[in-house]
PDB file of N, CA and C in Angstrom:
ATOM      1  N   UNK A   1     120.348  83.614  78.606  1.00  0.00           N
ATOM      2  CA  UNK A   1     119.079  83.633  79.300  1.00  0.00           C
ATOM      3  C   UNK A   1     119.178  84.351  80.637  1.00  0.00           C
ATOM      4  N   UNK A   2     120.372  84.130  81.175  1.00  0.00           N
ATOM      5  CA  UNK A   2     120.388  85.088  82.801  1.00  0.00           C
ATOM      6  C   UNK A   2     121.392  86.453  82.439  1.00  0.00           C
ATOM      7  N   UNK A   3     120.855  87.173  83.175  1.00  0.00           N
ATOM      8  CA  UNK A   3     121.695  88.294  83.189  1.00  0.00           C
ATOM      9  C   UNK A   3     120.917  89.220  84.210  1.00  0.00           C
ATOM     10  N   UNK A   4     121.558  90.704  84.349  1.00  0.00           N
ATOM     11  CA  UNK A   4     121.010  91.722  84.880  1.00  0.00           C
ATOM     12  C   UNK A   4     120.410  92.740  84.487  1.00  0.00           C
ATOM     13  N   UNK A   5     119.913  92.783  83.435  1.00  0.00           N
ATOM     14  CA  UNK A   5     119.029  93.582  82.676  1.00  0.00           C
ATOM     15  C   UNK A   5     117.615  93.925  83.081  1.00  0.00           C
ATOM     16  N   UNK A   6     117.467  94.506  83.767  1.00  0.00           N
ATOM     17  CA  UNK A   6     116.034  95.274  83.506  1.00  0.00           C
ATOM     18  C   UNK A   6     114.770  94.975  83.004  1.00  0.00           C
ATOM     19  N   UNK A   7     113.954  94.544  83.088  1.00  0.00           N
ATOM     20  CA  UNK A   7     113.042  93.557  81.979  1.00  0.00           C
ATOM     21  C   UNK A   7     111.564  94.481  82.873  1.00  0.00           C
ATOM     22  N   UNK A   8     110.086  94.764  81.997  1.00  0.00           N
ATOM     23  CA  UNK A   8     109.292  95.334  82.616  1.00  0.00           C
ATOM     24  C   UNK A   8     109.083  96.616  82.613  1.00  0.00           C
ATOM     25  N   UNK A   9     107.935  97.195  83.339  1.00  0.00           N
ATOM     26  CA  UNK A   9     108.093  98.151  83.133  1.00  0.00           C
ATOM     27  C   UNK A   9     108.592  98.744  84.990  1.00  0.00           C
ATOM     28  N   UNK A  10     108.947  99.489  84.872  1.00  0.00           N
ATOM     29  CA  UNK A  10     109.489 100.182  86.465  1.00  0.00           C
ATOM     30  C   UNK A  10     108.194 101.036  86.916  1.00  0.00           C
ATOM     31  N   UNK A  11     107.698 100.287  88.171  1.00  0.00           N
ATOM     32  CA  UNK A  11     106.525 101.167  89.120  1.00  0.00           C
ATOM     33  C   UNK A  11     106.831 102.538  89.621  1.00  0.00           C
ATOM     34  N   UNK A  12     108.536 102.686  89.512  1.00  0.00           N
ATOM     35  CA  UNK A  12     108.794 104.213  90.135  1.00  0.00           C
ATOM     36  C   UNK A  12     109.389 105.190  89.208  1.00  0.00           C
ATOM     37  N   UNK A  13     108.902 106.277  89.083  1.00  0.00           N
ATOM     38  CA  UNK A  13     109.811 107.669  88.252  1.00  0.00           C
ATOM     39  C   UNK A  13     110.348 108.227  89.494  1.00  0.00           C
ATOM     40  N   UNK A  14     111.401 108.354  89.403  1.00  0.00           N
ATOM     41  CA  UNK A  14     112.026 109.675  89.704  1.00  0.00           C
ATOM     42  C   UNK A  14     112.120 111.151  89.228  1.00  0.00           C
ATOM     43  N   UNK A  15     111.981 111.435  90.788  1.00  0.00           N
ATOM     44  CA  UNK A  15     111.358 112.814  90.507  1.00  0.00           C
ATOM     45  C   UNK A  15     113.164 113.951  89.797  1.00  0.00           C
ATOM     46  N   UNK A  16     112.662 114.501  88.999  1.00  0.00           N
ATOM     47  CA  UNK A  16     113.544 116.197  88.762  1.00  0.00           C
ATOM     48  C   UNK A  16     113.547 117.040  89.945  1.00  0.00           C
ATOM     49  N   UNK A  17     114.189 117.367  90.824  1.00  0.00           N
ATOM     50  CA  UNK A  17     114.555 117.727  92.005  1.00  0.00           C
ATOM     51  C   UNK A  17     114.144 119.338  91.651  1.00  0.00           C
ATOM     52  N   UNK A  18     114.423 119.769  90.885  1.00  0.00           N
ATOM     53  CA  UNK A  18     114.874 121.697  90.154  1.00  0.00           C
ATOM     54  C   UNK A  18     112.915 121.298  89.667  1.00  0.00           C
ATOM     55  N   UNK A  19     113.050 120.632  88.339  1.00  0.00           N
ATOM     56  CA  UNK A  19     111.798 120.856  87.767  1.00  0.00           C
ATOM     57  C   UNK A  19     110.519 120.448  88.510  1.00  0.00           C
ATOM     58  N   UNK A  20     110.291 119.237  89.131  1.00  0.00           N
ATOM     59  CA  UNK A  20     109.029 118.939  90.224  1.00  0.00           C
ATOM     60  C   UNK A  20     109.449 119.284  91.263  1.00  0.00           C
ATOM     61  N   UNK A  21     110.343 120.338  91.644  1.00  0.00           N
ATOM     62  CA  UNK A  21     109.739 121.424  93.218  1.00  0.00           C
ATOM     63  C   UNK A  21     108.790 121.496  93.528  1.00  0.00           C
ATOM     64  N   UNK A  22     107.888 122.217  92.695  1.00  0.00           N
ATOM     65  CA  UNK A  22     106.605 122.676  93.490  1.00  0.00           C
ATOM     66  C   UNK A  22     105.619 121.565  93.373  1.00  0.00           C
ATOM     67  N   UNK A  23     105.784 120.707  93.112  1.00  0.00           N
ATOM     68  CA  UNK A  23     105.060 119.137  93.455  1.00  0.00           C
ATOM     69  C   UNK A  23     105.246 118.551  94.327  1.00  0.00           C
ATOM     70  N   UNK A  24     106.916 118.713  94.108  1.00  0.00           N
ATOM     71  CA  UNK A  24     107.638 117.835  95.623  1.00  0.00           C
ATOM     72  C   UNK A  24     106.646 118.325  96.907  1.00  0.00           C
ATOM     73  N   UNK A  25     107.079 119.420  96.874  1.00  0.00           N
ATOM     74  CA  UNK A  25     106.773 120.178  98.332  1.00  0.00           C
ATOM     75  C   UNK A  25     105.243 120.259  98.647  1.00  0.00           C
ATOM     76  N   UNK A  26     104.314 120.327  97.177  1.00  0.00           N
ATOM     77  CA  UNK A  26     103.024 120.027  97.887  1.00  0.00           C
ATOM     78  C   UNK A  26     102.698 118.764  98.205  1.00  0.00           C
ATOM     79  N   UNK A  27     103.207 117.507  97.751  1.00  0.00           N
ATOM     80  CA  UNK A  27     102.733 116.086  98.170  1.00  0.00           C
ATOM     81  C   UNK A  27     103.783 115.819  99.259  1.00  0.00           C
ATOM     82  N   UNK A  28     104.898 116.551  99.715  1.00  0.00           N
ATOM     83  CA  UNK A  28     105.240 116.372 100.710  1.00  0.00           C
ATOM     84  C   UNK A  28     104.241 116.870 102.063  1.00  0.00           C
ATOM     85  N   UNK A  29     104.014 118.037 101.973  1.00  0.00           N
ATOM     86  CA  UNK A  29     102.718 118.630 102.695  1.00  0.00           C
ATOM     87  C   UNK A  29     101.692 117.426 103.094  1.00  0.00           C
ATOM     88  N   UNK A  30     100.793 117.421 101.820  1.00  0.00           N
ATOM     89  CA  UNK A  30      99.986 116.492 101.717  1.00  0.00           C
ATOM     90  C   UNK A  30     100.608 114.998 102.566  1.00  0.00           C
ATOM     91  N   UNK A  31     101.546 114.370 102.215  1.00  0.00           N
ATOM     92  CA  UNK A  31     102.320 113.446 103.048  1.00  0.00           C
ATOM     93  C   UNK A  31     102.321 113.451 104.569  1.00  0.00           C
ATOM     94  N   UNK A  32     102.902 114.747 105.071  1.00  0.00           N
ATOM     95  CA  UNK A  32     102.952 114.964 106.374  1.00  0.00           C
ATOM     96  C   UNK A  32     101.678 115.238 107.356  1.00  0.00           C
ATOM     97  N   UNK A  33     100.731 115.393 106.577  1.00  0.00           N
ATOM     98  CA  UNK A  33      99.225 115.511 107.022  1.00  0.00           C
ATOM     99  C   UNK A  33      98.514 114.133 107.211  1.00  0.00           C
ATOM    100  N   UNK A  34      98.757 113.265 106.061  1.00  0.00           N
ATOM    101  CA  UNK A  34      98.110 112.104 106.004  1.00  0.00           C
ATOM    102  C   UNK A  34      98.725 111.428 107.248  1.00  0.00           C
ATOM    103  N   UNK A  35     100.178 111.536 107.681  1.00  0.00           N
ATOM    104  CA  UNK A  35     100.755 110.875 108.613  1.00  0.00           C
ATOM    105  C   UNK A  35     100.724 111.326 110.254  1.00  0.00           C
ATOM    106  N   UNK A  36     100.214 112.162 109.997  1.00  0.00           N
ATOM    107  CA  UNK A  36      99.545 113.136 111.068  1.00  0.00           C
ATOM    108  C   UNK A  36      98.275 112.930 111.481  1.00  0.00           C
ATOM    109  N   UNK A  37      97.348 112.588 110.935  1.00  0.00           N
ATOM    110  CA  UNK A  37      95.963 112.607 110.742  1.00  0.00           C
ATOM    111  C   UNK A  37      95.537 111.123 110.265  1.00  0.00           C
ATOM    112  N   UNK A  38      95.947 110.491 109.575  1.00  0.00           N
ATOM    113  CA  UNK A  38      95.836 109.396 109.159  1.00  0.00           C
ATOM    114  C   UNK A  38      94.423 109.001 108.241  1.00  0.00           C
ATOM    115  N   UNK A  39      94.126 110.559 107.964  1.00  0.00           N
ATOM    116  CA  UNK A  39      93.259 110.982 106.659  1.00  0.00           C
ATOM    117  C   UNK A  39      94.045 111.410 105.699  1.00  0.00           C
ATOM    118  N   UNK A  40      92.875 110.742 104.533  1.00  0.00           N
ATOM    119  CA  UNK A  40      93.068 111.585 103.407  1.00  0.00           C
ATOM    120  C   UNK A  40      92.035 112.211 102.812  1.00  0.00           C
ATOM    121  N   UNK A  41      91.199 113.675 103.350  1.00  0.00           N
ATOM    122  CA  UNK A  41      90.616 114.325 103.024  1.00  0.00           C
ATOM    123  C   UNK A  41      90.611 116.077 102.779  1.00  0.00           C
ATOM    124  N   UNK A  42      90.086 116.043 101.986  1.00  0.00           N
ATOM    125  CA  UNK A  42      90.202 117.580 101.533  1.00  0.00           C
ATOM    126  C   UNK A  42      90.438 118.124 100.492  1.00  0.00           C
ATOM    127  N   UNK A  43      90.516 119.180  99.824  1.00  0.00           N
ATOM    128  CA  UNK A  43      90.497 119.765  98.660  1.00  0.00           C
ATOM    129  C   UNK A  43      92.059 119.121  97.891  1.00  0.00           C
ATOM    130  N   UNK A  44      92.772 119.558  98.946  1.00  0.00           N
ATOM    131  CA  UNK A  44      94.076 119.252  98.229  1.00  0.00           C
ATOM    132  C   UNK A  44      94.882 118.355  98.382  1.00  0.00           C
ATOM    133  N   UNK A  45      94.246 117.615  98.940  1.00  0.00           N
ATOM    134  CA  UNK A  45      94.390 115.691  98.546  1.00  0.00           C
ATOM    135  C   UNK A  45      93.967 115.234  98.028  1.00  0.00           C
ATOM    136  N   UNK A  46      92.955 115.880  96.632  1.00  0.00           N
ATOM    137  CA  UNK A  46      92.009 115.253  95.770  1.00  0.00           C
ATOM    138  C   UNK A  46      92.976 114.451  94.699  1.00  0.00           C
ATOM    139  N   UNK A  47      93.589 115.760  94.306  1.00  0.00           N
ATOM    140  CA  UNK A  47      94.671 115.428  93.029  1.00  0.00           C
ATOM    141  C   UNK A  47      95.732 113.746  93.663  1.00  0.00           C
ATOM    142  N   UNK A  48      95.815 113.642  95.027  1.00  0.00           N
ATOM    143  CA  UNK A  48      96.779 112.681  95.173  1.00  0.00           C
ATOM    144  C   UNK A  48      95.974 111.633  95.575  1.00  0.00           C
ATOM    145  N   UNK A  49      94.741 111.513  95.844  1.00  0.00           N
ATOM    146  CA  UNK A  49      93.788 110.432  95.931  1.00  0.00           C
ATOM    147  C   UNK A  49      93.809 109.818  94.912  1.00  0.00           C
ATOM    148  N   UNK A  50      93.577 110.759  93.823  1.00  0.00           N
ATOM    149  CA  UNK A  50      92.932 110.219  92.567  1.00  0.00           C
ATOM    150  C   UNK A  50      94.072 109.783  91.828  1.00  0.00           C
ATOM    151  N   UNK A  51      95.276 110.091  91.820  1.00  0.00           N
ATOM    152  CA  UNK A  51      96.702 109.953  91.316  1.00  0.00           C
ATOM    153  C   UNK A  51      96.925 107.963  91.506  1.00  0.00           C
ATOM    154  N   UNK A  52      96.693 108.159  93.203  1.00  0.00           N
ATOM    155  CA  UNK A  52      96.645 106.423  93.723  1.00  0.00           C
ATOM    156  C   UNK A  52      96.104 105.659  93.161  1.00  0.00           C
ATOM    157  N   UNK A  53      94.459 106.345  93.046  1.00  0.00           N
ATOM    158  CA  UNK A  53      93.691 105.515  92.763  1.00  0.00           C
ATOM    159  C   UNK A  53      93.764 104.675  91.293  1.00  0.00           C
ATOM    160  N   UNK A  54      94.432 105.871  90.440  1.00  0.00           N
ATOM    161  CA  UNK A  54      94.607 105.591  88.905  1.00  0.00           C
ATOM    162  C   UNK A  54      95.543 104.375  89.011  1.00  0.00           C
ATOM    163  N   UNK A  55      96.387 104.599  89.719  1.00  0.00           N
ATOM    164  CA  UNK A  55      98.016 104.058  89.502  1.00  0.00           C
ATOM    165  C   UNK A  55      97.774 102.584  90.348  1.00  0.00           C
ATOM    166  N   UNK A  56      97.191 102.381  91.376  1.00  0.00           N
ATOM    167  CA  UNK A  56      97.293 101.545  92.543  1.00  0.00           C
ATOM    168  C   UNK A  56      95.974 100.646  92.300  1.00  0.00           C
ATOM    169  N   UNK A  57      95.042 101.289  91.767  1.00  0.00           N
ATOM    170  CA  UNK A  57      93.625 100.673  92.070  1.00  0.00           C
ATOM    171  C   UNK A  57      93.431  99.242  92.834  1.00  0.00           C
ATOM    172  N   UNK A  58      94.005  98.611  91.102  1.00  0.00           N
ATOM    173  CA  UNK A  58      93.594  97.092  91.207  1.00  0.00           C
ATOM    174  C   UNK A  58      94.521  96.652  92.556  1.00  0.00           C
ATOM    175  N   UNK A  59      95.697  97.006  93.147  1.00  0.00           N
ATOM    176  CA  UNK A  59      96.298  96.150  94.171  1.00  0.00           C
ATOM    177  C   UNK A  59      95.974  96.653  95.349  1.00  0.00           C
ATOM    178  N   UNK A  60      94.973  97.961  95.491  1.00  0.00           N
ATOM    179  CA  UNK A  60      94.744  97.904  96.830  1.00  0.00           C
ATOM    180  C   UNK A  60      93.182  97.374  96.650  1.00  0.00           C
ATOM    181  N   UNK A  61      92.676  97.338  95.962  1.00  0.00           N
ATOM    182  CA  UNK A  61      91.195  96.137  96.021  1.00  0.00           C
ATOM    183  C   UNK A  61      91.581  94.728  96.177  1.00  0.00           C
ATOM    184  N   UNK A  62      93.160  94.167  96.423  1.00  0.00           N
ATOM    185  CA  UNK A  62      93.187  93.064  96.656  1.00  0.00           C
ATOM    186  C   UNK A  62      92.788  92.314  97.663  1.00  0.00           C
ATOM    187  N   UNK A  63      93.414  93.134  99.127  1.00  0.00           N
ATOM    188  CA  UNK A  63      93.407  92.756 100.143  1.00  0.00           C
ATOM    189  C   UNK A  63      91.617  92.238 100.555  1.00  0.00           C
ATOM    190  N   UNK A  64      90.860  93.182  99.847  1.00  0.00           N
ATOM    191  CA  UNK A  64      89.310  92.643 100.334  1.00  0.00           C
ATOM    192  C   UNK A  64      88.935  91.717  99.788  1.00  0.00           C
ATOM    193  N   UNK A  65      89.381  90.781  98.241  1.00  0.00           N
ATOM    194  CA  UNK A  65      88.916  89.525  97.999  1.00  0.00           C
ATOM    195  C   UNK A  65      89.475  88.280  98.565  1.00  0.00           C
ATOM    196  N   UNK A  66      88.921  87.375  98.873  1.00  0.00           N
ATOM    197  CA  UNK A  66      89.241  86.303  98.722  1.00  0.00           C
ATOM    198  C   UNK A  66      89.036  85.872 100.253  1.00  0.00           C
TER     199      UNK A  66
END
């Protein structure tokens, strides 16, 4: 019954360093702006809005119930 096995599914992929380059470097962009600005608006933060929103939804609508 106990052990160290893995159980679930894992919230994080790791990224391909060679193959998601040119991802890396645009959501790094995108990253360094949001932390800069402390927006997230604009054309090319759409794709990573909506990325969150898919992935995150339900746990960032938490904080407003209850």
């Amino acid at each position: 019954m106990l052990g160290v096995r893995q159980h679930g599914e894992l919230p994080l992929r790791v990224a391909d360093l060679v193959k998601d380059r040119e991802l890396l470097e645009e959501t790094r962009a995108i990253a360094f702006d949001l932390v800069r600005t402390g927006e997230v608006d604009g054309d090319e933060a759409g794709p990573l809005r909506r990325r969150v929103q898919e992935r995150f939804g339900e746990l960032m609508e938490l904080p407003q119930t209850g």
